[in-house]
C-alpha atoms as a PDB file:
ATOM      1  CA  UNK A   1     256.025 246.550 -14.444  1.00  0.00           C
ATOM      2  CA  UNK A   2     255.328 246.689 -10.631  1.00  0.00           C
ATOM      3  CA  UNK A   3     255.104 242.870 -10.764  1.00  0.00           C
ATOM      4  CA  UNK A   4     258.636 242.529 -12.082  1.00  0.00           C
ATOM      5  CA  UNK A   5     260.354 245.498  -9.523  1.00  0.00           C
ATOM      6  CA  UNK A   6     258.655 243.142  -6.467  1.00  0.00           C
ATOM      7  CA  UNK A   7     259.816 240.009  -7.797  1.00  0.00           C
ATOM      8  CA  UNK A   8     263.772 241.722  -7.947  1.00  0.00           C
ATOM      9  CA  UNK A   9     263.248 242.701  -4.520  1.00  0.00           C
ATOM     10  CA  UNK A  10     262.416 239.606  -3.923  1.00  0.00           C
ATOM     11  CA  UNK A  11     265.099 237.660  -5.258  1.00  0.00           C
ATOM     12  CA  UNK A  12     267.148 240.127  -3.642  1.00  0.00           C
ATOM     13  CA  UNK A  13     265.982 239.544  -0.127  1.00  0.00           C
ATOM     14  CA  UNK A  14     266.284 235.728  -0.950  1.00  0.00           C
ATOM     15  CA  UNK A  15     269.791 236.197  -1.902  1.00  0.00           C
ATOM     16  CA  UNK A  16     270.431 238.211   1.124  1.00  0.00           C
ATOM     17  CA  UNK A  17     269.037 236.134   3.550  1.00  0.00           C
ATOM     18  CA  UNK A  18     270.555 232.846   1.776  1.00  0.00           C
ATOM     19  CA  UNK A  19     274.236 234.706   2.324  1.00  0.00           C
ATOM     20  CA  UNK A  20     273.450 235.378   6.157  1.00  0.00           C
ATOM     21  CA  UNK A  21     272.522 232.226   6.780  1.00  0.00           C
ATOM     22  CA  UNK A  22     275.629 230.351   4.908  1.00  0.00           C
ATOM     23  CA  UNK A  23     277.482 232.799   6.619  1.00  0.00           C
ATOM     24  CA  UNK A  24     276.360 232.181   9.598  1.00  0.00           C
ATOM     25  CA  UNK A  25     276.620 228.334   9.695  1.00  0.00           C
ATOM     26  CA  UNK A  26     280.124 228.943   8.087  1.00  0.00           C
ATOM     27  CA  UNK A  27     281.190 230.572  11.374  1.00  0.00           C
ATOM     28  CA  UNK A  28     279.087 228.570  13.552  1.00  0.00           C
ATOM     29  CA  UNK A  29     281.274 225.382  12.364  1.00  0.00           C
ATOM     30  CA  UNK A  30     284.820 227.450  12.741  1.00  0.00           C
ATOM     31  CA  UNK A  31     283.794 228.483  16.130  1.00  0.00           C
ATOM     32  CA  UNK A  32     283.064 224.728  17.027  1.00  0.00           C
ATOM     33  CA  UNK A  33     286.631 223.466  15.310  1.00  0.00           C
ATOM     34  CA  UNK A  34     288.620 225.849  16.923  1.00  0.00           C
ATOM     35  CA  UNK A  35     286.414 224.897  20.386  1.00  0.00           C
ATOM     36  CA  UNK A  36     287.860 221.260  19.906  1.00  0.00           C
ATOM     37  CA  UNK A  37     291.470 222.650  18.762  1.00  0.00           C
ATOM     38  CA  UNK A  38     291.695 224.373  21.910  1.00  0.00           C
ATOM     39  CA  UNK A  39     290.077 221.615  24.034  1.00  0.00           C
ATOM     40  CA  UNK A  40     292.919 219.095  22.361  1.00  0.00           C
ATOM     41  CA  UNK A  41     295.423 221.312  23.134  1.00  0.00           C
ATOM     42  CA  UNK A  42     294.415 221.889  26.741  1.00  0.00           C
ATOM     43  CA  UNK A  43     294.275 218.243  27.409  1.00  0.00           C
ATOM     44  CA  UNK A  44     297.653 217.279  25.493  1.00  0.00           C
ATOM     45  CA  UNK A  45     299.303 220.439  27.478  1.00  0.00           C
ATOM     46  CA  UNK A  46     297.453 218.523  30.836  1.00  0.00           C
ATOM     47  CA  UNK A  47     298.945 215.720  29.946  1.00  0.00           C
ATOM     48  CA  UNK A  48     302.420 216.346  29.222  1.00  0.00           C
ATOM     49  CA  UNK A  49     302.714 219.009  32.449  1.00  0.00           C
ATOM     50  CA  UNK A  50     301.749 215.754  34.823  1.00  0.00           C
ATOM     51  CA  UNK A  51     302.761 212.108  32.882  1.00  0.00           C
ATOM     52  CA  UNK A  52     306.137 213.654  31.573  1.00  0.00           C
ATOM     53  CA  UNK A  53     309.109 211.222  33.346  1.00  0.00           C
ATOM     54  CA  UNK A  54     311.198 214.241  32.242  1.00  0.00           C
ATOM     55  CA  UNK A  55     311.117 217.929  30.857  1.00  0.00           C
ATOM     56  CA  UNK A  56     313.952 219.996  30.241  1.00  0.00           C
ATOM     57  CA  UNK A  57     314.152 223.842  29.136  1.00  0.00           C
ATOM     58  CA  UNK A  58     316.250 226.090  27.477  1.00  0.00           C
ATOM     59  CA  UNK A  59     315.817 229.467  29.003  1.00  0.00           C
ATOM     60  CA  UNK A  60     317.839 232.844  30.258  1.00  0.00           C
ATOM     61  CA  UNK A  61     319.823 230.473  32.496  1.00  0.00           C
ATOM     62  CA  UNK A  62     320.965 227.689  29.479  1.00  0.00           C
ATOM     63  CA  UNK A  63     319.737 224.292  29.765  1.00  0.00           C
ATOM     64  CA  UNK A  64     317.303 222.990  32.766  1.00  0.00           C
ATOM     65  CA  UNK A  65     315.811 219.950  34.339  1.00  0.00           C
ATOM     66  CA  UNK A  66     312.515 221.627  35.170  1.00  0.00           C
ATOM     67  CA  UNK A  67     310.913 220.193  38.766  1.00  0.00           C
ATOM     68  CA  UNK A  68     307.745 218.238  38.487  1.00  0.00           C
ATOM     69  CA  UNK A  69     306.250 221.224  40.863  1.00  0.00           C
ATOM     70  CA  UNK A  70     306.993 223.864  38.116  1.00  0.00           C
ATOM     71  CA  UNK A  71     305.576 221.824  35.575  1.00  0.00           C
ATOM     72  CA  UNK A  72     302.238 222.033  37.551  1.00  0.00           C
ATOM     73  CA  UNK A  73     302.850 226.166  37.169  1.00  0.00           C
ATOM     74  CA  UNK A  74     303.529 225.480  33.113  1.00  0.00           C
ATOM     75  CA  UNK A  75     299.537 224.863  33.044  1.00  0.00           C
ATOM     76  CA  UNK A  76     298.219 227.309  35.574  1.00  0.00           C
ATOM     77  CA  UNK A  77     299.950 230.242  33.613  1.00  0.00           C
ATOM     78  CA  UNK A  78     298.266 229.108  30.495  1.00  0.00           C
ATOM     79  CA  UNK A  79     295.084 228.516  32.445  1.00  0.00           C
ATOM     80  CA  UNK A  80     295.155 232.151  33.450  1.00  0.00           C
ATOM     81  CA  UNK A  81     295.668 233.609  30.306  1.00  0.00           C
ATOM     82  CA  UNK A  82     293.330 234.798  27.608  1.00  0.00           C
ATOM     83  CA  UNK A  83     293.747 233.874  23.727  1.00  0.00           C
ATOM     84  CA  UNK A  84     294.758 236.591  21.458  1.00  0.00           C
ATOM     85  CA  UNK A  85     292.878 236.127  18.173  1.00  0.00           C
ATOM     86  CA  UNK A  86     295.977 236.793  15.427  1.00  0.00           C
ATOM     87  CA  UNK A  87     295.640 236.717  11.625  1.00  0.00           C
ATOM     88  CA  UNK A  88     298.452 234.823   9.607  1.00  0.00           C
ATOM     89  CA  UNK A  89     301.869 233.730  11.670  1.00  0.00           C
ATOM     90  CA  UNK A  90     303.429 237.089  12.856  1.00  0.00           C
ATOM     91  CA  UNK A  91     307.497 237.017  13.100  1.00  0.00           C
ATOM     92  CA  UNK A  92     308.781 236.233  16.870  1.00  0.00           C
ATOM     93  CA  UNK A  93     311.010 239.267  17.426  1.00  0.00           C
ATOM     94  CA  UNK A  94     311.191 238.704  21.191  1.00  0.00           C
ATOM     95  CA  UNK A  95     312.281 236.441  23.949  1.00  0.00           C
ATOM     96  CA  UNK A  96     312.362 232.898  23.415  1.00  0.00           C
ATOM     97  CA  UNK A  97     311.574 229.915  25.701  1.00  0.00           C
ATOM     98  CA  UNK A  98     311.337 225.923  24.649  1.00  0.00           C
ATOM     99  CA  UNK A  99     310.183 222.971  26.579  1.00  0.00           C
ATOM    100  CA  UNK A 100     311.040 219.520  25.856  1.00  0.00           C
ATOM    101  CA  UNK A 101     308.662 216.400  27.505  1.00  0.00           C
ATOM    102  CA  UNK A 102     309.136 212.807  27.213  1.00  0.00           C
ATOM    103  CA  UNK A 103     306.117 211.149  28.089  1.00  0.00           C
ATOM    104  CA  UNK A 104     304.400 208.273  27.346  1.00  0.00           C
ATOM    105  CA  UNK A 105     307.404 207.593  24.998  1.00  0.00           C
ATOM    106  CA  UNK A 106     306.594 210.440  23.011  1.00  0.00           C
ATOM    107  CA  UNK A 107     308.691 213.570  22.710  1.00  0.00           C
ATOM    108  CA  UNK A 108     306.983 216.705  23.244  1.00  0.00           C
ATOM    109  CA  UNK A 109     308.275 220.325  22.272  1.00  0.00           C
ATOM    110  CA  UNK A 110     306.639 223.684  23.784  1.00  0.00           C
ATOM    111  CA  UNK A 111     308.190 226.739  22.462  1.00  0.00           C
ATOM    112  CA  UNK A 112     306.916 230.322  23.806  1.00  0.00           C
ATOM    113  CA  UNK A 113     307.964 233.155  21.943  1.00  0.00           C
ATOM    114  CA  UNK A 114     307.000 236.412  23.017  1.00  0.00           C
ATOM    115  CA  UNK A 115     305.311 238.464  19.726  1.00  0.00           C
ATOM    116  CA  UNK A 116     305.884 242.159  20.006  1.00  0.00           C
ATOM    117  CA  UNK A 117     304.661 243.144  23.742  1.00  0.00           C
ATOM    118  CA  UNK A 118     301.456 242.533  23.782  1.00  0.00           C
ATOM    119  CA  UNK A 119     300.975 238.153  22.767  1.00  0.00           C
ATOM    120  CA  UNK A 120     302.711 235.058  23.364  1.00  0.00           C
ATOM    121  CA  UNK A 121     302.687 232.430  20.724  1.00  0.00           C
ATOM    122  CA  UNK A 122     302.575 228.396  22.239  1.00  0.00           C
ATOM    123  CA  UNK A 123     304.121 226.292  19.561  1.00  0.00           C
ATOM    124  CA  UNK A 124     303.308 222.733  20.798  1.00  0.00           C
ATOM    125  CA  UNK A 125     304.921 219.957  18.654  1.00  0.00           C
ATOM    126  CA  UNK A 126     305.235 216.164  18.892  1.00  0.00           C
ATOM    127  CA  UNK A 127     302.255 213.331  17.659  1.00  0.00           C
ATOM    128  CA  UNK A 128     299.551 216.625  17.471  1.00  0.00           C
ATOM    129  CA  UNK A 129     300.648 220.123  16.942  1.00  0.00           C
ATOM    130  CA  UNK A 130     299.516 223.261  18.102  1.00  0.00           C
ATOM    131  CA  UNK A 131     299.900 226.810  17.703  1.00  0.00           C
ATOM    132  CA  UNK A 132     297.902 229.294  19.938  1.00  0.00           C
ATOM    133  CA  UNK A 133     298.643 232.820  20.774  1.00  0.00           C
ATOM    134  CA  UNK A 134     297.381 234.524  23.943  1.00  0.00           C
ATOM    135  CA  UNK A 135     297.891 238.030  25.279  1.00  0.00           C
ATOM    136  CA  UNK A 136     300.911 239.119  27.477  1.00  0.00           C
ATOM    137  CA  UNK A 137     298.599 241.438  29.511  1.00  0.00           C
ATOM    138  CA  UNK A 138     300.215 240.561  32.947  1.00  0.00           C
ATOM    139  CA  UNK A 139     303.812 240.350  31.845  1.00  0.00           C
ATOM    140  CA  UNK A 140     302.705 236.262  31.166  1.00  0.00           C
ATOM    141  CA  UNK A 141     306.113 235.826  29.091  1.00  0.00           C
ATOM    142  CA  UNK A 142     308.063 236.498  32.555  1.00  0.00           C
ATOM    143  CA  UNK A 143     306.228 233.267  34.122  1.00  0.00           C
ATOM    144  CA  UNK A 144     307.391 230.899  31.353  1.00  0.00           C
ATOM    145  CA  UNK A 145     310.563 232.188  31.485  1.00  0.00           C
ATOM    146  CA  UNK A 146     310.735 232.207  35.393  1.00  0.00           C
ATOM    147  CA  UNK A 147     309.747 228.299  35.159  1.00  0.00           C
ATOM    148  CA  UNK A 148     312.440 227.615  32.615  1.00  0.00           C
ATOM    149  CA  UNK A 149     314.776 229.130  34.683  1.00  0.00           C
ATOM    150  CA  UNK A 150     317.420 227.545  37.278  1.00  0.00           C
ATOM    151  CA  UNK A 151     315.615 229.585  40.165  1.00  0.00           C
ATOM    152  CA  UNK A 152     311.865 228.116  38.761  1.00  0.00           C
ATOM    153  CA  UNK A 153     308.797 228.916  40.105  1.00  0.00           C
ATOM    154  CA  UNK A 154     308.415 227.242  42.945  1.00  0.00           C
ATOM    155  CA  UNK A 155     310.875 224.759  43.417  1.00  0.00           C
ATOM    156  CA  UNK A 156     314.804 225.237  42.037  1.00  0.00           C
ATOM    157  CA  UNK A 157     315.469 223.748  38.896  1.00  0.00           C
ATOM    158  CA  UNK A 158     318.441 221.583  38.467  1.00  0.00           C
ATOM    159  CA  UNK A 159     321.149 223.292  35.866  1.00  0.00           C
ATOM    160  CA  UNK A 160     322.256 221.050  33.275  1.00  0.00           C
ATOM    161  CA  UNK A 161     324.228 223.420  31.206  1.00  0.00           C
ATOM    162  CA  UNK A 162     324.471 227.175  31.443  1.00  0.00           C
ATOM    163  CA  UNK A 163     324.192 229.449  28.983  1.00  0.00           C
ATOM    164  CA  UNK A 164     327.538 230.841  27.109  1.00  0.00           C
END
């Protein structure tokens, strides 16, 4: 009788310790996928914000042709922001901001939607796409939309049509 209560706890200790460690290695991979998601999407968003022979946005102001200097902000604001770990695809009931990029003869789409007040979603489309949300700690939203702007970041950007 003792025999058969040890060899339950037993199997029960097996089974527990085989469910940690699938769990574990479970996680272990999706940790290392999403690593190399983000790493793609840094180096595509790289990429694009220095090789592009043209970008345009659609922002506050209407239509933009965004200067090759504010492109080189584009990536520092990501750069300096922090990813917002989000469950499922929330609805964008904010502000709205979208990049085109043609480079390398490839057309490239960045849309940043601001998700309630507190995260950003980066929708980056064209041969790969991406969709990452960071945190709008530091008002982040207001620096895309500053780039996209006809005032930009650093240098003006040339209007192309304004908004109606």
């Amino acid at each position: 009788m003792a025999d058969e209560k040890e060899k339950k706890g037993y199997r029960k200790l097996f089974f527990a310790f085989f469910f940690i460690l699938i769990t574990t290695v479970a996680l272990c991979v999706y940790f290392c996928l999403e690593a190399k998601r983000l790493s793609n999407f840094n180096v595509d968003l790289f990429v694009i914000c220095n090789e592009s022979t043209s970008c345009t946005a659609e922002g506050n102001d209407g239509m933009v042709k965004v200067a090759d200097d504010n492109l080189k902000v584009l990536k520092s604001v990501y750069d300096l922001s922090h990813g917002k770990y989000t469950f499922g695809h929330p609805k964008a009931d904010g502000r709205k901001v979208s990049f085109e990029f043609q480079c390398h003869k490839e057309k490239w789409t960045l849309d940043v939607e601001e998700i309630g007040s507190d995260r950003i979603r980066l929708n980056l489309q064209g041969p790969r796409n991406y969709e990452i949300y960071v945190a709008n700690r530091a008002e982040e939203f207001d620096d895309f939309a500053q780039i996209a702007s006809a005032k930009g970041s650093v240098t003006p950007n040339k209007l192309l049509k304004a908004k109606e």
